[in-house]
Protein backbone atom coordinates (compact mmCIF):
# COMPACT_ATOMS: atom_id res chain seq x y z
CA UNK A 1 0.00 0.00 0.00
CA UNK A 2 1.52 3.18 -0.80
CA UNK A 3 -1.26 5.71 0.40
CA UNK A 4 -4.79 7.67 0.89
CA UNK A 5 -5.62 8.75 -2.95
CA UNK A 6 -9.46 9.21 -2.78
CA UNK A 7 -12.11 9.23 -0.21
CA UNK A 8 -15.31 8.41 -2.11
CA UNK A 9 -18.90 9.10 -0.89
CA UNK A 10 -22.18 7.65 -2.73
CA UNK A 11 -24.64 10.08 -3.06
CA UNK A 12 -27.39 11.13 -3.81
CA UNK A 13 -27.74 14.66 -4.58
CA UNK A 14 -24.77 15.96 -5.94
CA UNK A 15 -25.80 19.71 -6.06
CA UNK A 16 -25.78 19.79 -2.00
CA UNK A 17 -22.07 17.81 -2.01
CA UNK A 18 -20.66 19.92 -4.22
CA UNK A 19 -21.36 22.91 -2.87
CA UNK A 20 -20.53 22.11 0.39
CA UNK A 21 -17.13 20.87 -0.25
CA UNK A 22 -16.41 23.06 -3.16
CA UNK A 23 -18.08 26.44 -2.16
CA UNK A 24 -18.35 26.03 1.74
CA UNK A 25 -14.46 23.82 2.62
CA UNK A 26 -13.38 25.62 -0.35
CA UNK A 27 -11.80 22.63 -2.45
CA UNK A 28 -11.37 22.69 -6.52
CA UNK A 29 -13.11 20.40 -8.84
CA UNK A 30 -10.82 18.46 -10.71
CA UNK A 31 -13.19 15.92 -12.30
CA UNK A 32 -16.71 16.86 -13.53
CA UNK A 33 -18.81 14.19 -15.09
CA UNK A 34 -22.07 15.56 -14.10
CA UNK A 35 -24.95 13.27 -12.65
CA UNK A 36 -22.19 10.59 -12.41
CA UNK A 37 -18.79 11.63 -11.02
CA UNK A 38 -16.83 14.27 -9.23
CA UNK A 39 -13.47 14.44 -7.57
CA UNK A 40 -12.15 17.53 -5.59
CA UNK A 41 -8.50 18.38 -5.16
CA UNK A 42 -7.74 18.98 -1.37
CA UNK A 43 -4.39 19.47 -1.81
CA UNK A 44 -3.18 15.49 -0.27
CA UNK A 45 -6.15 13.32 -1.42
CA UNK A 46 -9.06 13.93 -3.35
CA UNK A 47 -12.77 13.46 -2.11
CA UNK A 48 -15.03 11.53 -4.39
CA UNK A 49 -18.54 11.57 -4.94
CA UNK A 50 -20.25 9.02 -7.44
CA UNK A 51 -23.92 8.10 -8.02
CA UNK A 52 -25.42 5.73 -6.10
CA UNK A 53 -26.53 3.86 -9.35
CA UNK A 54 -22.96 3.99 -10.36
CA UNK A 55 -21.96 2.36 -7.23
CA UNK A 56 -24.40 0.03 -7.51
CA UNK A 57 -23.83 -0.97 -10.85
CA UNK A 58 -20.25 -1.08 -10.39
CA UNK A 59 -20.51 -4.07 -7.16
CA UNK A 60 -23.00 -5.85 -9.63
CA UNK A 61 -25.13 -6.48 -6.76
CA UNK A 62 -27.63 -4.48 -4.92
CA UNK A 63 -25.04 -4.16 -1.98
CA UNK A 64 -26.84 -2.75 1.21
CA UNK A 65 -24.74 -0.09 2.29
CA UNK A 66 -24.25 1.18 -1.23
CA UNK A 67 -28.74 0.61 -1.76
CA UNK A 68 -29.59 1.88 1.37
CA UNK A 69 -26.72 4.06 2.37
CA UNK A 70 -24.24 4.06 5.44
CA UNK A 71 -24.81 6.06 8.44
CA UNK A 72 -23.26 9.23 9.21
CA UNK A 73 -20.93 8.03 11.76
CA UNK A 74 -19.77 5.20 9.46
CA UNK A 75 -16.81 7.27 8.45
CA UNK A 76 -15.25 10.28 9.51
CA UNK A 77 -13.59 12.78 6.84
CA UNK A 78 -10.57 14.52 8.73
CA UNK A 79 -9.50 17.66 6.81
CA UNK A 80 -6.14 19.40 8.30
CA UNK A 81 -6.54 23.23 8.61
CA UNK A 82 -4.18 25.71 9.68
CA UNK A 83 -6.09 27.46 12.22
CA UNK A 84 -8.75 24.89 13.30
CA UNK A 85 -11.12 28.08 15.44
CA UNK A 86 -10.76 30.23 12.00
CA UNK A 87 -12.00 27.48 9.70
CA UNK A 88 -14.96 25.90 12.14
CA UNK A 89 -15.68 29.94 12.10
CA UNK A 90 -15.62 30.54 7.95
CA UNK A 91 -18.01 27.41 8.19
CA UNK A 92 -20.62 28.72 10.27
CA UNK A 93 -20.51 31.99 8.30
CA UNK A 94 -21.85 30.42 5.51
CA UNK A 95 -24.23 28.44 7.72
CA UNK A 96 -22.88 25.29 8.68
CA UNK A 97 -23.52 23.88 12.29
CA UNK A 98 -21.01 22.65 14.05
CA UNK A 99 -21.36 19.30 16.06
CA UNK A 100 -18.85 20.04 18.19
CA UNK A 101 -16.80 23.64 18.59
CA UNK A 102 -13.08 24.21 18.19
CA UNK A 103 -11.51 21.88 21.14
CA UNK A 104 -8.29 20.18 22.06
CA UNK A 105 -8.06 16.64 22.38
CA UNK A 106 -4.64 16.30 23.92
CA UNK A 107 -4.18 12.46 23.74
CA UNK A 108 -4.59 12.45 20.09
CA UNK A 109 -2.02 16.43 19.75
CA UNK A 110 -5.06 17.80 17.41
CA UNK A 111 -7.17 20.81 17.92
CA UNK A 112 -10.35 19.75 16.31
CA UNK A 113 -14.04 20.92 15.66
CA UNK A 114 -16.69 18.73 13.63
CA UNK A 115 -19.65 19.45 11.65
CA UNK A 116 -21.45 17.01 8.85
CA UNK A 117 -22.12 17.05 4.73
CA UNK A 118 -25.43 17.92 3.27
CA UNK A 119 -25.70 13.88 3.44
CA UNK A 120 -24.83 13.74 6.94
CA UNK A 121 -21.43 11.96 6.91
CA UNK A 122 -18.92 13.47 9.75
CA UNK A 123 -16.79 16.00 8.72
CA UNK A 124 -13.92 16.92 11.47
CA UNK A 125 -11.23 19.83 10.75
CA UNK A 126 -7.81 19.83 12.79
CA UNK A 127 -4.83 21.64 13.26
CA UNK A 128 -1.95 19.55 15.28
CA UNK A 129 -0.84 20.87 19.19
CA UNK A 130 2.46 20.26 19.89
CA UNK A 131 4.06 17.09 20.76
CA UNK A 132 5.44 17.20 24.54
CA UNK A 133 7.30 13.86 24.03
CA UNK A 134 9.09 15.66 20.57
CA UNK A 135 10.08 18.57 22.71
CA UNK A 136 12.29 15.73 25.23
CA UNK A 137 15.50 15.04 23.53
């Protein structure tokens, strides 16, 4: 395994994805096959969204997570920010909730603040804290 290319969400309404990772997390479209396929750059991995049908078709089975869809908590999309208050604050000016506001969780050295797609899959943003241990030397 070399790596993370893609994370890749069925869905159904592609209007609501899009603009939520393209217009509200601010990531480019590099593939545009509309009704069907998109993939936007983040900068390390692209996020995918296909068409249920295309899933579907693709497993050659009515497959029930891909027929029925997962549940939000099934996966968790982790997006690194710089400044992990500024973006959870861009996102709730253009009228995203958050789950959870900007907090540290220590154990894991993030900064982190979550929120969820138009299609309800978990979002969370982070920013690293610094590393005691990496400070010993």
């Amino acid at each position: 395994m070399t790596g993370l290319t893609h994370v890749r969400f069925v869905v159904d309404d592609f209007s609501a994805m899009i603009g939520f990772y393209r217009d509200t997390l601010g990531f480019k479209v590099a593939v545009d096959v509309p009704g069907v396929y998109v993939e936007l750059d983040t900068g390390a991995a692209r996020i995918g969204l296909v068409a249920r049908a295309v899933m579907t078709a693709a497993l050659g089975t009515s497959h029930a997570v891909v027929a029925a869809g997962a549940g939000p908590g099934d996966a968790v999309l982790q997006i690194q920010v710089a400044n992990v208050d500024a973006a959870a604050e861009w996102c709730e000016e253009r009228g995203v909730t958050l789950l959870s506001a900007p907090h540290d969780q220590p154990s894991w050295f993030l900064r982190v603040a979550h929120l969820v797609d138009p299609a309800g899959h978990l979002v969370e943003l982070t920013s690293p804290l610094p590393n005691p241990a990496a400070r010993r030397g």
